[in-house]
C-alpha atoms as a PDB file:
ATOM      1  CA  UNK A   1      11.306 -45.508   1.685  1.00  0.00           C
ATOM      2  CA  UNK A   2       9.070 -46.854  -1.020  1.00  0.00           C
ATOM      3  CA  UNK A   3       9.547 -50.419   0.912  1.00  0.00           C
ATOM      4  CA  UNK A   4       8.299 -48.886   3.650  1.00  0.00           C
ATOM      5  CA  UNK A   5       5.258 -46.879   3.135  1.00  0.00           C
ATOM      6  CA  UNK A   6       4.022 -49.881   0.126  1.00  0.00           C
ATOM      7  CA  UNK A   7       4.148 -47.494  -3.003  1.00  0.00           C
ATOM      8  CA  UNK A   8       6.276 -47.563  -6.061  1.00  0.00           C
ATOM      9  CA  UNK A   9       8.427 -44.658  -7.295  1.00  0.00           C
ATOM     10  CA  UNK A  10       8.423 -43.924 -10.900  1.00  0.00           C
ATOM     11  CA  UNK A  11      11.403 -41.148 -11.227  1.00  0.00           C
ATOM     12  CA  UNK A  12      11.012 -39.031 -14.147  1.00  0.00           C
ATOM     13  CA  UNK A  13      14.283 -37.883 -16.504  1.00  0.00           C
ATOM     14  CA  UNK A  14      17.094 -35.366 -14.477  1.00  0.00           C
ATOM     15  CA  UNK A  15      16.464 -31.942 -15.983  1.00  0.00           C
ATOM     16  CA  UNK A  16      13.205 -32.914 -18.040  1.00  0.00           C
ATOM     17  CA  UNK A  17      10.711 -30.852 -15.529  1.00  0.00           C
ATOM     18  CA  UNK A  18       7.798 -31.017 -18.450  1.00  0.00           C
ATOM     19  CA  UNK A  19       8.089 -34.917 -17.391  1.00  0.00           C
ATOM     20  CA  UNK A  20       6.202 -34.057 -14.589  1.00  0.00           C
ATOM     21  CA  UNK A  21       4.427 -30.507 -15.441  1.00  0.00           C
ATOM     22  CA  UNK A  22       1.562 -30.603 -13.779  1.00  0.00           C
ATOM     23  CA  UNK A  23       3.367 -31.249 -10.491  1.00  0.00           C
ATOM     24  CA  UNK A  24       5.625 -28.560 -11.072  1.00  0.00           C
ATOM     25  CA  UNK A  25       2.969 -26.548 -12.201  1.00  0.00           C
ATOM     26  CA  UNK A  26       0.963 -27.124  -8.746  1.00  0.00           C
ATOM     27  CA  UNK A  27       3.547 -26.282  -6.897  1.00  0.00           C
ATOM     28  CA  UNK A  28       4.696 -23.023  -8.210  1.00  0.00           C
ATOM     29  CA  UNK A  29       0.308 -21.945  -8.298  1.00  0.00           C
ATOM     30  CA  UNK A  30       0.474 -23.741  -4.304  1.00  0.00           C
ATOM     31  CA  UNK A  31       3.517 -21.554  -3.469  1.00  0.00           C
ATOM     32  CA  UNK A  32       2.476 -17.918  -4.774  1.00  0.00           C
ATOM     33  CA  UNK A  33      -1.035 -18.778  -3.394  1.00  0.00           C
ATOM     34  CA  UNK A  34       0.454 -19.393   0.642  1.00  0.00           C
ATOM     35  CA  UNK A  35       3.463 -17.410   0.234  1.00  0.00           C
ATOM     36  CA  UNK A  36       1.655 -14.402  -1.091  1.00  0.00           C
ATOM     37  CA  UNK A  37      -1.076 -14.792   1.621  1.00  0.00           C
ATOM     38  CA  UNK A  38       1.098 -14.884   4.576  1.00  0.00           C
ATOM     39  CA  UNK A  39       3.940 -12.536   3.027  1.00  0.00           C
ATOM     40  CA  UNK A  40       3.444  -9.574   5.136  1.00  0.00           C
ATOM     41  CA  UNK A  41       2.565 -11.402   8.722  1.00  0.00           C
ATOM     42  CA  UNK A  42       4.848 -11.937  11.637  1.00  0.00           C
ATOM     43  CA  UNK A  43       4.645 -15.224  13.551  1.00  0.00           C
ATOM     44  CA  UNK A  44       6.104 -16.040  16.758  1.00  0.00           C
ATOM     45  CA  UNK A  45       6.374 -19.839  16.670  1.00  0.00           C
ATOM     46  CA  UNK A  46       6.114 -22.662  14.357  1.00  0.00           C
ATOM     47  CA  UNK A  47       3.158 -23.829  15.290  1.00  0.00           C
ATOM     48  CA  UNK A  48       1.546 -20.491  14.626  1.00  0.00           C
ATOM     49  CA  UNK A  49       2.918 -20.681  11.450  1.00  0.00           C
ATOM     50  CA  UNK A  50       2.167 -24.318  10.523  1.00  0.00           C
ATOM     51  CA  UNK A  51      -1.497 -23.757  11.356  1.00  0.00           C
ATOM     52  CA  UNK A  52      -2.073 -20.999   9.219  1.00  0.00           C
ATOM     53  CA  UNK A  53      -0.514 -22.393   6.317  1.00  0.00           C
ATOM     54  CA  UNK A  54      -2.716 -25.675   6.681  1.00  0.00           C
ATOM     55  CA  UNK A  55      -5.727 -22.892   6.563  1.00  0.00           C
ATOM     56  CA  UNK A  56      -4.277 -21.495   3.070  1.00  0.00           C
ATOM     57  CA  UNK A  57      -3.892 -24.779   1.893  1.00  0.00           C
ATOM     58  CA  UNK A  58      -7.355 -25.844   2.338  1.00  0.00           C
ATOM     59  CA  UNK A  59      -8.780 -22.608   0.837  1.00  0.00           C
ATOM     60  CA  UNK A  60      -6.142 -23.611  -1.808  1.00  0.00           C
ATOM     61  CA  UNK A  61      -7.377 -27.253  -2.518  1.00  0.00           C
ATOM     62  CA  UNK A  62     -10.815 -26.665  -2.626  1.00  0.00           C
ATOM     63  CA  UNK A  63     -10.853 -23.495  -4.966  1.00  0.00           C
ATOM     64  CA  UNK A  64     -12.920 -24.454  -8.152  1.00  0.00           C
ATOM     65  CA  UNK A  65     -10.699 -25.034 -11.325  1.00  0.00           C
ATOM     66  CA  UNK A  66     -11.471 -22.500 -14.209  1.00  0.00           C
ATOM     67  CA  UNK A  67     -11.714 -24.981 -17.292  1.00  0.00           C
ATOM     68  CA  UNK A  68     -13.115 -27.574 -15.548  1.00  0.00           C
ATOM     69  CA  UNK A  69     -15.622 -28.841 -12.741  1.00  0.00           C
ATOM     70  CA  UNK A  70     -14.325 -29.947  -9.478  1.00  0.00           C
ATOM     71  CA  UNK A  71     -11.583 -28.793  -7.531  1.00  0.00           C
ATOM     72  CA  UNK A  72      -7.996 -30.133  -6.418  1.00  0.00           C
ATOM     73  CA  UNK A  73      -9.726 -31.853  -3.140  1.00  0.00           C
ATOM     74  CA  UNK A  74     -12.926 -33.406  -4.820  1.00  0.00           C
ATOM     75  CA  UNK A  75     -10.782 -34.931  -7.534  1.00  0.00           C
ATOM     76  CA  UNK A  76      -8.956 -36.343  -4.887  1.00  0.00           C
ATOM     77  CA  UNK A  77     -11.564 -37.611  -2.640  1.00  0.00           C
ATOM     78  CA  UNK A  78     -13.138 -38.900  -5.391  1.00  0.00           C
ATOM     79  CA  UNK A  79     -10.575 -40.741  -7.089  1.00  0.00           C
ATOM     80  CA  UNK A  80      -7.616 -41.451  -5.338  1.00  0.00           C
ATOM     81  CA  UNK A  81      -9.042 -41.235  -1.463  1.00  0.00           C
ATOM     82  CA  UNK A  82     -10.663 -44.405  -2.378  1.00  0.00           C
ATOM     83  CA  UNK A  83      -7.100 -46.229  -2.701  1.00  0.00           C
ATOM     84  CA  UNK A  84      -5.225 -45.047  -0.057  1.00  0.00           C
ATOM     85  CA  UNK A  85      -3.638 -47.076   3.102  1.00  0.00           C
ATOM     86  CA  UNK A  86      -3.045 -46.152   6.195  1.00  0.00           C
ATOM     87  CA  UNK A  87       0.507 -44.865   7.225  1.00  0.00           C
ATOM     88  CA  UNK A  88       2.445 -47.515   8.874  1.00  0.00           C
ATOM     89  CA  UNK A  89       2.750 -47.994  12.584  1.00  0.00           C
ATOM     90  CA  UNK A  90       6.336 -46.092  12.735  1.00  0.00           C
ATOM     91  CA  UNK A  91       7.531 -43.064  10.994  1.00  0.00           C
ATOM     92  CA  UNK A  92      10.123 -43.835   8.221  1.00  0.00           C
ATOM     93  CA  UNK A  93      14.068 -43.294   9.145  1.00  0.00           C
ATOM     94  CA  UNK A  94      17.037 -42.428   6.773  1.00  0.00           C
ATOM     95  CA  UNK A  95      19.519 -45.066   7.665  1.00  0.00           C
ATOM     96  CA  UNK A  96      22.877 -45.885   6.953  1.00  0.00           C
ATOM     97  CA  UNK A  97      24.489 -49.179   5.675  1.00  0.00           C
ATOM     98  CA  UNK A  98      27.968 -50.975   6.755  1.00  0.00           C
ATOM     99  CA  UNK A  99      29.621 -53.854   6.856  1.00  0.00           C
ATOM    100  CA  UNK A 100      31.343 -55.672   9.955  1.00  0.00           C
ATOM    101  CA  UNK A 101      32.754 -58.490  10.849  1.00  0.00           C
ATOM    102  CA  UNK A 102      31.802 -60.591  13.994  1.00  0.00           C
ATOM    103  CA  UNK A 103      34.601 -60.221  16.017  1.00  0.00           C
ATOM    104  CA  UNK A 104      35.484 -63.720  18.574  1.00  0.00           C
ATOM    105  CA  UNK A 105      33.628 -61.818  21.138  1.00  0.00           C
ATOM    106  CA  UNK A 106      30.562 -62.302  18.914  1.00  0.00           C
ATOM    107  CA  UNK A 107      30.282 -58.419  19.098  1.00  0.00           C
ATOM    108  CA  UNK A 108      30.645 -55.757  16.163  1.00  0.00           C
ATOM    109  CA  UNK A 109      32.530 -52.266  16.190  1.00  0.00           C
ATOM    110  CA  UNK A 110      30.013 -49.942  14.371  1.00  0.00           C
ATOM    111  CA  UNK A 111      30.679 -46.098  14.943  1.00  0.00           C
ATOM    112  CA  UNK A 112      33.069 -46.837  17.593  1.00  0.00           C
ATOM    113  CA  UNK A 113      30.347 -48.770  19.567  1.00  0.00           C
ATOM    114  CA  UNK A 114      30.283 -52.711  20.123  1.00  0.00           C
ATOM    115  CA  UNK A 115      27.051 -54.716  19.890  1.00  0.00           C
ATOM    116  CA  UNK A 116      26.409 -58.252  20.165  1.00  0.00           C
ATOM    117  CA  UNK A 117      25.201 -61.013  17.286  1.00  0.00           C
ATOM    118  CA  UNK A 118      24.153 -64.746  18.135  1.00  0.00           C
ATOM    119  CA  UNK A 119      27.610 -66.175  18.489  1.00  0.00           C
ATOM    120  CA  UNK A 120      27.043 -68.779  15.245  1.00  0.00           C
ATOM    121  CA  UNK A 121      27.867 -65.631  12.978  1.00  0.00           C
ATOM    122  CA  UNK A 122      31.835 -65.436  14.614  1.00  0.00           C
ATOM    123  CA  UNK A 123      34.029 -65.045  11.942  1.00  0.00           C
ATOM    124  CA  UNK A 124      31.738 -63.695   9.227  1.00  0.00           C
ATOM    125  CA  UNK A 125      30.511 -60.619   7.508  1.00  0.00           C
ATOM    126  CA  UNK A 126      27.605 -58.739   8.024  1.00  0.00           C
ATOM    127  CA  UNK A 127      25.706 -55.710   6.624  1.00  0.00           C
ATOM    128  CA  UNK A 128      24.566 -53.485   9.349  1.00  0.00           C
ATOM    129  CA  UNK A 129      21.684 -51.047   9.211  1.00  0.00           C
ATOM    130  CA  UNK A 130      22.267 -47.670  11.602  1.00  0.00           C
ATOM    131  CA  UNK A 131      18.947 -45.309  12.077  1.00  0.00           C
ATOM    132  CA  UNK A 132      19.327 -42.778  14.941  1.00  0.00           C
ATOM    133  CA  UNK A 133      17.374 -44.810  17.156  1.00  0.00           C
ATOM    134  CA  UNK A 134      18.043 -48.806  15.998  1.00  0.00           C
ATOM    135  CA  UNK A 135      21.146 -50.837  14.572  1.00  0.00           C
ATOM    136  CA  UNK A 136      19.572 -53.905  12.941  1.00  0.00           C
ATOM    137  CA  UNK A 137      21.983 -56.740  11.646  1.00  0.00           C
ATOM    138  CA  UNK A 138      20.992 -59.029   8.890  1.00  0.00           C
ATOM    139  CA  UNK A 139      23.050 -62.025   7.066  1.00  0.00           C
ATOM    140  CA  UNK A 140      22.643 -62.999   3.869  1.00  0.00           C
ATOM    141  CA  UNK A 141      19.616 -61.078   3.493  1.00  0.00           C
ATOM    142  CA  UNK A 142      18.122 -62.388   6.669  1.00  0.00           C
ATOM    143  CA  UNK A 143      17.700 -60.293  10.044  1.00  0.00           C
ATOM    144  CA  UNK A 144      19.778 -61.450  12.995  1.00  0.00           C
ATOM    145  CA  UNK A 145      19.393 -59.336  15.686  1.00  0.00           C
ATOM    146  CA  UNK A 146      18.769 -55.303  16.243  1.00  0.00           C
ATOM    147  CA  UNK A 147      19.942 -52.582  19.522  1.00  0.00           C
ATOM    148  CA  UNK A 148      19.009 -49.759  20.274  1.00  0.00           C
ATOM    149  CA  UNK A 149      22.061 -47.425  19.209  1.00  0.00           C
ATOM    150  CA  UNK A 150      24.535 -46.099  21.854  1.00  0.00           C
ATOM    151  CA  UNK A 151      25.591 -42.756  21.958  1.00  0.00           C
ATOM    152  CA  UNK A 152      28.057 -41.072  24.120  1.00  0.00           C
ATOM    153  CA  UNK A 153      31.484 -42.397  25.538  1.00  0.00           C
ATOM    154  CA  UNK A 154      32.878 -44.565  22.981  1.00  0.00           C
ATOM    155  CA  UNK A 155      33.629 -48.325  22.793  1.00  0.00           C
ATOM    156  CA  UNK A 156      30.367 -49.100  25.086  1.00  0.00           C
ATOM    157  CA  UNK A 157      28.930 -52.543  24.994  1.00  0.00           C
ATOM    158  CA  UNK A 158      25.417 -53.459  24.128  1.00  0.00           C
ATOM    159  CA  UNK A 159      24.987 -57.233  24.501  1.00  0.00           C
ATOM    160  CA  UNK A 160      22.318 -59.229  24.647  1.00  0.00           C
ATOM    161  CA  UNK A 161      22.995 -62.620  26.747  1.00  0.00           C
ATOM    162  CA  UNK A 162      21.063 -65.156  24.550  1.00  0.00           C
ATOM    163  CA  UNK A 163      23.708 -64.326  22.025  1.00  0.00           C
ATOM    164  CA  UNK A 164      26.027 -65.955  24.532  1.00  0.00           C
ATOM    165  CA  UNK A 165      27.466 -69.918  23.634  1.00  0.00           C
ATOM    166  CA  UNK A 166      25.982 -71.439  26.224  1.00  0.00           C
ATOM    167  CA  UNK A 167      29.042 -72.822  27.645  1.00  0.00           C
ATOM    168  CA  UNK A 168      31.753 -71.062  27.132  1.00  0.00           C
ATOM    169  CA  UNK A 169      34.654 -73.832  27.250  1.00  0.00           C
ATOM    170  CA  UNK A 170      33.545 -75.138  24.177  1.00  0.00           C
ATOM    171  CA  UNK A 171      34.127 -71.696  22.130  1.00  0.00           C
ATOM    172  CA  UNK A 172      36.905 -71.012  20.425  1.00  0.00           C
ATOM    173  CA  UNK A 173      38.877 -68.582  22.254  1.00  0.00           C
ATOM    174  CA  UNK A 174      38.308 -67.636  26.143  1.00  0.00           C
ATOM    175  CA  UNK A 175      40.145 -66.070  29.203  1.00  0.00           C
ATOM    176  CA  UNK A 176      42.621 -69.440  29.540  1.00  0.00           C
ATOM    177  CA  UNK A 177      43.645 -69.199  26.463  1.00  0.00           C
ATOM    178  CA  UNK A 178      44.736 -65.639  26.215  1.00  0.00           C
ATOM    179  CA  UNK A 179      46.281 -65.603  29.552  1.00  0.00           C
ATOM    180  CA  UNK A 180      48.576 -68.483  28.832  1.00  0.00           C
ATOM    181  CA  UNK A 181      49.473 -66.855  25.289  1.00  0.00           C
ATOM    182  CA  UNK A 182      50.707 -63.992  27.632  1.00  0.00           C
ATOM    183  CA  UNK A 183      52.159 -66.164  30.214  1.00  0.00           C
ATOM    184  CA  UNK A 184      54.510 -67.018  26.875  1.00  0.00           C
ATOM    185  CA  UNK A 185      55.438 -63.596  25.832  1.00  0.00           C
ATOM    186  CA  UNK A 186      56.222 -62.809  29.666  1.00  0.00           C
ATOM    187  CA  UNK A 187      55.261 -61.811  33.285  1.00  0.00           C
ATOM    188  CA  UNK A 188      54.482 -57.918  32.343  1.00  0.00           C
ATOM    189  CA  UNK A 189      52.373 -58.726  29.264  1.00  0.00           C
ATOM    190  CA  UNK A 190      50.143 -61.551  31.233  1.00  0.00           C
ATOM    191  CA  UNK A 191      49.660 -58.445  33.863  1.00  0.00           C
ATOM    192  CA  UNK A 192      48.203 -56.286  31.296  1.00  0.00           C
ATOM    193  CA  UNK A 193      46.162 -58.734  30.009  1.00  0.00           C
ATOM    194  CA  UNK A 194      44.543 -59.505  33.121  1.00  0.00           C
ATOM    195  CA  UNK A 195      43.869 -56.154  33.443  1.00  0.00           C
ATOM    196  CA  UNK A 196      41.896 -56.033  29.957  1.00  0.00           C
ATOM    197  CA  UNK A 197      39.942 -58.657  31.605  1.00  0.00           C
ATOM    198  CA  UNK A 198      39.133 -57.212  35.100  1.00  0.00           C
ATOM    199  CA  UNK A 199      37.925 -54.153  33.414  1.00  0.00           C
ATOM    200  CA  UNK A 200      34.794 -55.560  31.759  1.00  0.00           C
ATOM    201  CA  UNK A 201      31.967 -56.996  33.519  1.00  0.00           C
ATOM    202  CA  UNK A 202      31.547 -59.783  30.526  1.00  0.00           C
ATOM    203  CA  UNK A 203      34.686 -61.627  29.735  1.00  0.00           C
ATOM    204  CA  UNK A 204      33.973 -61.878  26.075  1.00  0.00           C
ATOM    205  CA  UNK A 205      34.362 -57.648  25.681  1.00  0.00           C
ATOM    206  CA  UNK A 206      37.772 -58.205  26.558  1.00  0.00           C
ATOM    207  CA  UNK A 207      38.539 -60.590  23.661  1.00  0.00           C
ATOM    208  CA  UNK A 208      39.269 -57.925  21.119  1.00  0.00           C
ATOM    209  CA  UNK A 209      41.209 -56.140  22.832  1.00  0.00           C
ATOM    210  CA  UNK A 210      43.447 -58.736  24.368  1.00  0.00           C
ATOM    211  CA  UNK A 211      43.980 -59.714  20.626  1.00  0.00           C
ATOM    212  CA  UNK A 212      45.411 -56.725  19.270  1.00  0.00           C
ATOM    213  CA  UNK A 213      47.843 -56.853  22.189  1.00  0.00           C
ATOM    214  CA  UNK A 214      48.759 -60.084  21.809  1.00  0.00           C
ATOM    215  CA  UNK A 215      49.242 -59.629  18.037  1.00  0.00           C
ATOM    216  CA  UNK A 216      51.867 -57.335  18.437  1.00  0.00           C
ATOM    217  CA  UNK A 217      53.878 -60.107  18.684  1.00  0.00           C
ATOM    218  CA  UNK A 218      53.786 -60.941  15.075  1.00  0.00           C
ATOM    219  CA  UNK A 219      55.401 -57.071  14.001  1.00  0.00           C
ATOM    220  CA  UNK A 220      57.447 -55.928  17.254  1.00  0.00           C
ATOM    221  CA  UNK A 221      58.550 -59.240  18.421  1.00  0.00           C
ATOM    222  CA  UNK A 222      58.077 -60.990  22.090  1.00  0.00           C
ATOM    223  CA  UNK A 223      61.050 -59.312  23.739  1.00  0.00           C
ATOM    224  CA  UNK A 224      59.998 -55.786  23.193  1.00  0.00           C
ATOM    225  CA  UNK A 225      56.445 -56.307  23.346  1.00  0.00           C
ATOM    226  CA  UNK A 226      57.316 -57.781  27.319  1.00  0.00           C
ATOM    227  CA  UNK A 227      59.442 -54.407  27.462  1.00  0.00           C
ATOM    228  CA  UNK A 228      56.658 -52.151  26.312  1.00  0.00           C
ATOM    229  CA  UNK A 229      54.141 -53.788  28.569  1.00  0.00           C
ATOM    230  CA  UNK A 230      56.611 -53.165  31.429  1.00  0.00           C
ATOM    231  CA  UNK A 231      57.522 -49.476  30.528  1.00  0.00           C
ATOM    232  CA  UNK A 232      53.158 -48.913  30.500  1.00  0.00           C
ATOM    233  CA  UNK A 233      52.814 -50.596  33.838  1.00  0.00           C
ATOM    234  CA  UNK A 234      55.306 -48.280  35.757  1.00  0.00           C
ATOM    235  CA  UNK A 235      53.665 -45.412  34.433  1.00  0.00           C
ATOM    236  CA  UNK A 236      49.906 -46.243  33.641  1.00  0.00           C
ATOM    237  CA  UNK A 237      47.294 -47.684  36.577  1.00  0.00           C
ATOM    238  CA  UNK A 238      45.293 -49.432  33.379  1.00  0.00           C
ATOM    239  CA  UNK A 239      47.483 -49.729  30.372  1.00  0.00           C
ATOM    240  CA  UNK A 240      45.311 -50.760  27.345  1.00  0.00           C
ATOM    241  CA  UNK A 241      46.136 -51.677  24.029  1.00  0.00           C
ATOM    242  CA  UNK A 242      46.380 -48.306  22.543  1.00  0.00           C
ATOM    243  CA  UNK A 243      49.252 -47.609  24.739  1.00  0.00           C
ATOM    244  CA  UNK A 244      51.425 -50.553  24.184  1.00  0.00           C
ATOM    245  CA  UNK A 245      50.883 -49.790  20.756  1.00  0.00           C
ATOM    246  CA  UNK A 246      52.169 -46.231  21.007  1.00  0.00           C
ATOM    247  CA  UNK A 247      55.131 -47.379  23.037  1.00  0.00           C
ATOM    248  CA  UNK A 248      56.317 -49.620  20.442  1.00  0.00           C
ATOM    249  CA  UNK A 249      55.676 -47.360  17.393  1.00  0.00           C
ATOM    250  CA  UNK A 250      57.653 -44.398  19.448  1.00  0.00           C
ATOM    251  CA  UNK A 251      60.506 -46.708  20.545  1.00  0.00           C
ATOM    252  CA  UNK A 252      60.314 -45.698  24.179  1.00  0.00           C
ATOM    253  CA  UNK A 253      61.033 -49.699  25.333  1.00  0.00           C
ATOM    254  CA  UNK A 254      64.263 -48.890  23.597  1.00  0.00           C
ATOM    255  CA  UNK A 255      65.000 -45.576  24.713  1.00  0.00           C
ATOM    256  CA  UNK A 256      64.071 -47.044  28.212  1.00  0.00           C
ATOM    257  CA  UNK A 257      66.324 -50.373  27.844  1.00  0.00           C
ATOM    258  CA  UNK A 258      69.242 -48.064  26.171  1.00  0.00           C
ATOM    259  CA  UNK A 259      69.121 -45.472  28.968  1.00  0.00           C
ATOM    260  CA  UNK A 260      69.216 -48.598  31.415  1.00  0.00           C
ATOM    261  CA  UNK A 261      72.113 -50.204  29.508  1.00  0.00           C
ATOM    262  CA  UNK A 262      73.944 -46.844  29.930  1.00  0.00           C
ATOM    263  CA  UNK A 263      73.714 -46.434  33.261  1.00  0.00           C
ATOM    264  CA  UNK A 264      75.006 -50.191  34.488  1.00  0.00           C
ATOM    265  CA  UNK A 265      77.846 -49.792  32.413  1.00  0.00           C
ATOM    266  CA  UNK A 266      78.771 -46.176  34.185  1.00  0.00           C
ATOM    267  CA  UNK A 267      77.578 -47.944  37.745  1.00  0.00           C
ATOM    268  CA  UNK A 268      80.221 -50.645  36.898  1.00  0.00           C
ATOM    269  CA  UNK A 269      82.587 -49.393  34.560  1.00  0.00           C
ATOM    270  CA  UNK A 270      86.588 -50.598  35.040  1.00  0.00           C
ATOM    271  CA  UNK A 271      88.854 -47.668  36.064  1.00  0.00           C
ATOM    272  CA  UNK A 272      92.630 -46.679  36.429  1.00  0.00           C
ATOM    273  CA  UNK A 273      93.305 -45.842  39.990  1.00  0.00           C
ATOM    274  CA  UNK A 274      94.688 -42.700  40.764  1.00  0.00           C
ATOM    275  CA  UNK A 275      98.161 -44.101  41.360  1.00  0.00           C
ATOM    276  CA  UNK A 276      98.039 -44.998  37.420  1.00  0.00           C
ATOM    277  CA  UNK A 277      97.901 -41.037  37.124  1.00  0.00           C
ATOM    278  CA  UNK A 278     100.021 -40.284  40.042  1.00  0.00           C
ATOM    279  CA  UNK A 279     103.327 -40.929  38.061  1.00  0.00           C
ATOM    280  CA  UNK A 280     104.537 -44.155  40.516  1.00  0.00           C
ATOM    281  CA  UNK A 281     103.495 -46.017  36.923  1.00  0.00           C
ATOM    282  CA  UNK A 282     106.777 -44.298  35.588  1.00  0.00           C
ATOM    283  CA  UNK A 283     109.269 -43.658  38.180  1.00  0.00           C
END
């Protein structure tokens, strides 16, 4: 805040309020001056209010002082008026700091929501600045980009195409190379993945997602991963990666394979024929 309006804060000692006695002084004479003034009246809307305090105020500022000449307004027309700068072009925001890491997408997930960074900064850390109106990235100290913030339905996209590689065979990962991973776990699991793709309009948004899938791989194994994929496909139009992942932590692909299992071996189980029981066995 001091940044942004030029000034320099000098904070006084917590719990030391004769630090700073005038001020507190001023405000408890500015307070039972307005307060007391307006006590008994009714308003009906802020602005009602608001103006009739800024009336109070004035009367308030330019009451002579007892002890001395001068009053609270010409002391300060006549000695700090002189220094003052005009307030900067837009209104100072809290904001809110994070860190993120530029996914192969060349996006970041900040509060659920993905926006894009110049695709040089894959792989690396940034700190992320979050107003309610702006996110504004910066590495190493430096500003990279800035969005407006989304709001609403989560995991949306902002992107901005000049963050793009401009040809995107020569990047790292892309839709080839994902599809054939899946082509390698099996038929079920490339499905899903090529629906992750056919649901975004860019075919870098799909990247993280198709990732996590994939990755599954490493802690569940290719076999049931294929298995989990196929279980989500019979029973979900768009499986995403949240479901496989639910699948697998649940063991429904082996409930599902089990039950199946079951079931052949009743469909084609060797038994005795009846004249085994019939007593011809004995006779």
């Amino acid at each position: 805040m001091a940044d942004h309006y030029d000034t320099t804060i000098l904070p006084t000692r917590v719990r030391r309020p004769k630090d700073k006695a005038a001020v507190e002084g001023a405000v408890g004479d500015c307070t039972i001056a307005i307060v007391g003034k307006l006590r008994n009246r009714k308003f009906f809307s802020f602005e009602e209010l608001n103006e009739a305090i800024l009336k109070e105020l004035d009367t308030f500022n330019s009451k002579p002082f007892q002890k001395k000449e001068g009053s609270r307004k010409s002391v300060y027309m006549d000695e700090e008026f002189p220094f003052m700068k005009p307030l900067p072009k837009y209104p100072f925001e809290l904001s809110e700091w994070k860190r993120a890491k530029v996914q192969l997408n060349y996006h970041i997930s900040v509060e659920k929501m993905n926006y894009s960074v110049p695709y040089e900064y894959v792989g690396h850390y940034v700190d992320v600045k979050l107003t309610k109106r702006s996110v504004t990235v910066y590495y190493k100290m430096n500003q990279v980009c800035s969005h407006d913030r989304l709001y609403g339905r989560i995991n949306q996209y902002s992107t901005n195409e000049s963050h793009m590689p401009e040809n995107h065979q020569r990047f790292l990962w892309n839709k080839d190379r994902f599809i054939r991973w899946a082509a390698s776990i099996g038929e079920s699991t490339t499905t899903v993945v090529q629906k992750l793709f056919n649901r975004y309009k860019v075919e870098e948004q799909a990247y993280k997602g198709c990732m996590s899938l994939l990755k599954l791989s490493d802690k569940y194994g290719k076999t049931r991963l294929e298995d989990a994929c196929q279980l989500a496909l019979e029973h979900i139009s768009q499986p995403s990666y949240r479901n496989i992942r639910m699948i697998l932590q649940s063991n429904q692909d082996r409930k599902k394979k089990t039950q199946t299992s079951q079931k052949e071996t009743v469909e084609y189980a060797f038994v005795r024929g009846k004249d085994y029981y019939g007593g011809k066995r004995n006779g």
